[in-house]
Protein backbone atom coordinates (compact mmCIF):
# COMPACT_ATOMS: atom_id res chain seq x y z
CA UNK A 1 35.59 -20.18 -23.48
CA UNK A 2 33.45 -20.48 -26.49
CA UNK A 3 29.90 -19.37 -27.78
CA UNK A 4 27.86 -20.42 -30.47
CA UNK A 5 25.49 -18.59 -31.80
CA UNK A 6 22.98 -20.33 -34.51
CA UNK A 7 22.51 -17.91 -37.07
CA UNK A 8 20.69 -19.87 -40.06
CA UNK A 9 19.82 -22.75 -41.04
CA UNK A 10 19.91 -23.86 -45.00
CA UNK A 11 17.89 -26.49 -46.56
CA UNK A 12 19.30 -27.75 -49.85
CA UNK A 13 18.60 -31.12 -51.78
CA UNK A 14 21.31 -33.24 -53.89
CA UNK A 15 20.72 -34.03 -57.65
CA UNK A 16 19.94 -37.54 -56.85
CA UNK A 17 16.88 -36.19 -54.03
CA UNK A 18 18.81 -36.18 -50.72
CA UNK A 19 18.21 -33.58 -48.13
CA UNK A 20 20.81 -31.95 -46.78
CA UNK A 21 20.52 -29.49 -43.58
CA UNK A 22 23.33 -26.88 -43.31
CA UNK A 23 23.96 -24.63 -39.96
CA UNK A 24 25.70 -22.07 -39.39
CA UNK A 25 27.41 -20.63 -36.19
CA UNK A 26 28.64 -17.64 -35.06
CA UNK A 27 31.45 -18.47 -32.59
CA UNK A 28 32.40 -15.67 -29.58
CA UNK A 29 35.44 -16.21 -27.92
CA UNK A 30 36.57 -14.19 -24.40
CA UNK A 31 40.34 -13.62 -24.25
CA UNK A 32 42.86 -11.50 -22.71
CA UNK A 33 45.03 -9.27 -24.60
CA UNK A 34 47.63 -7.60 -21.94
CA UNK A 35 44.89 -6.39 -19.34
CA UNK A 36 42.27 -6.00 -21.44
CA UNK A 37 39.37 -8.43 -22.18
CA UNK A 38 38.90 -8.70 -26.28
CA UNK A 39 36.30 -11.01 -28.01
CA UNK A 40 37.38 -12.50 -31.17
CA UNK A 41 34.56 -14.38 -33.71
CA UNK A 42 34.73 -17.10 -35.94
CA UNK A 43 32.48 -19.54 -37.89
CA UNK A 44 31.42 -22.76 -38.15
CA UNK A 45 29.46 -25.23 -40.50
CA UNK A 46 27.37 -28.24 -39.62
CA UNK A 47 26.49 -30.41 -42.65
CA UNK A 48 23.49 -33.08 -42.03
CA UNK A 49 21.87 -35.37 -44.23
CA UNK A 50 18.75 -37.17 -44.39
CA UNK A 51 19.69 -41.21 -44.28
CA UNK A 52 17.01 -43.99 -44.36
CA UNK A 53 14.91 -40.93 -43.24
CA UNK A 54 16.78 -39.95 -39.93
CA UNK A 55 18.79 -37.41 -40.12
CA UNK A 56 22.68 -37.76 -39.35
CA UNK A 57 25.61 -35.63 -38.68
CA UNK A 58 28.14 -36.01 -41.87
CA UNK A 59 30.90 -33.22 -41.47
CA UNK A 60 31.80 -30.18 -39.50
CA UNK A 61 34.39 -27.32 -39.93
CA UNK A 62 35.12 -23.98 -38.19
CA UNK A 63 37.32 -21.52 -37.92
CA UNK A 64 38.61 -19.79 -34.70
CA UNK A 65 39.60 -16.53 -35.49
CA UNK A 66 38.12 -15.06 -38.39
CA UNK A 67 37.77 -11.37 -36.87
CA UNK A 68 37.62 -9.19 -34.02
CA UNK A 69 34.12 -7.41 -35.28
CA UNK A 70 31.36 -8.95 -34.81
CA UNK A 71 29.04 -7.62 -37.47
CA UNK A 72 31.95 -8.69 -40.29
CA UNK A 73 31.62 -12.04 -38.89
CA UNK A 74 27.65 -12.15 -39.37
CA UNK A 75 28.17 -10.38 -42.68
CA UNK A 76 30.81 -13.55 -43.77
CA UNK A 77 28.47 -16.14 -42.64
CA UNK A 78 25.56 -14.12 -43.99
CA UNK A 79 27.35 -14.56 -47.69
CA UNK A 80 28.22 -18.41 -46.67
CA UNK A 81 24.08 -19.10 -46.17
CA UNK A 82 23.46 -17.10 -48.92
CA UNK A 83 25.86 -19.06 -51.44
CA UNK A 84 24.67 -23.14 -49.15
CA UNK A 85 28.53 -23.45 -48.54
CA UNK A 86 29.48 -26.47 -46.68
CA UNK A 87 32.13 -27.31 -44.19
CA UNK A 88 34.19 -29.02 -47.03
CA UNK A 89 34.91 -25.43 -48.88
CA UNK A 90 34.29 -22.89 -46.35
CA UNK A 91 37.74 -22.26 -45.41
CA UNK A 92 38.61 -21.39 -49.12
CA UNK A 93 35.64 -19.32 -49.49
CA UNK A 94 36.61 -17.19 -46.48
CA UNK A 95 39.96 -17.31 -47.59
CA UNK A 96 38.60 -15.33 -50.54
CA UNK A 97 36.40 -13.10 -48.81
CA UNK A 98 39.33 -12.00 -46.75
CA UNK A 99 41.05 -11.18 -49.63
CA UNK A 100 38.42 -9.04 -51.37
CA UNK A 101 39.93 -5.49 -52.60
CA UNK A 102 38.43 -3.06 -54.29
CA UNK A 103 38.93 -3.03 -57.97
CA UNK A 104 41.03 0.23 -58.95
């Protein structure tokens, strides 16, 4: 079973005036790992826009299993409201955050 979690919301506008609304979820998800119960978290992005002044659903991404800590998940999606990234590019942008390494 899954959980979401709202953890922000993100109001941006487009260069020709259009509001979008960004959300983003934590996800929590209960599984079983030999006898043991583990959560795992993920993310996911809800992009809405403002059309004829009603506001619709446009796209939607997540991803599953991002982590088994659960403040590195709300740090990731803490950096993804931060930086307004959208559904479209969030799977390369946490591809990239899961690569990070210390510079020697």
């Amino acid at each position: 079973m899954i959980t979401k979690f709202l953890e922000g919301i993100r109001n941006c506008s487009t260069s020709d005036g259009r509001f979008i609304q960004l959300e983003y979820f934590l996800l929590e998800r209960e599984g079983k790992e030999l006898s043991n119960t583990k959560k795992s978290y993920g993310i996911e992005i809800v992009k809405k826009c403002d059309h004829l002044g009603q506001i619709v659903y446009t796209e939607t991404d997540y991803i599953d299993y991002i982590t088994y800590e659960k403040e590195k998940a709300k740090q990731i999606i803490n950096k993804l409201i931060a930086n307004s990234v959208t559904p479209v590019t969030m799977s390369y942008v946490i591809d990239d955050l899961m690569d990070e390494t210390p510079c020697a």
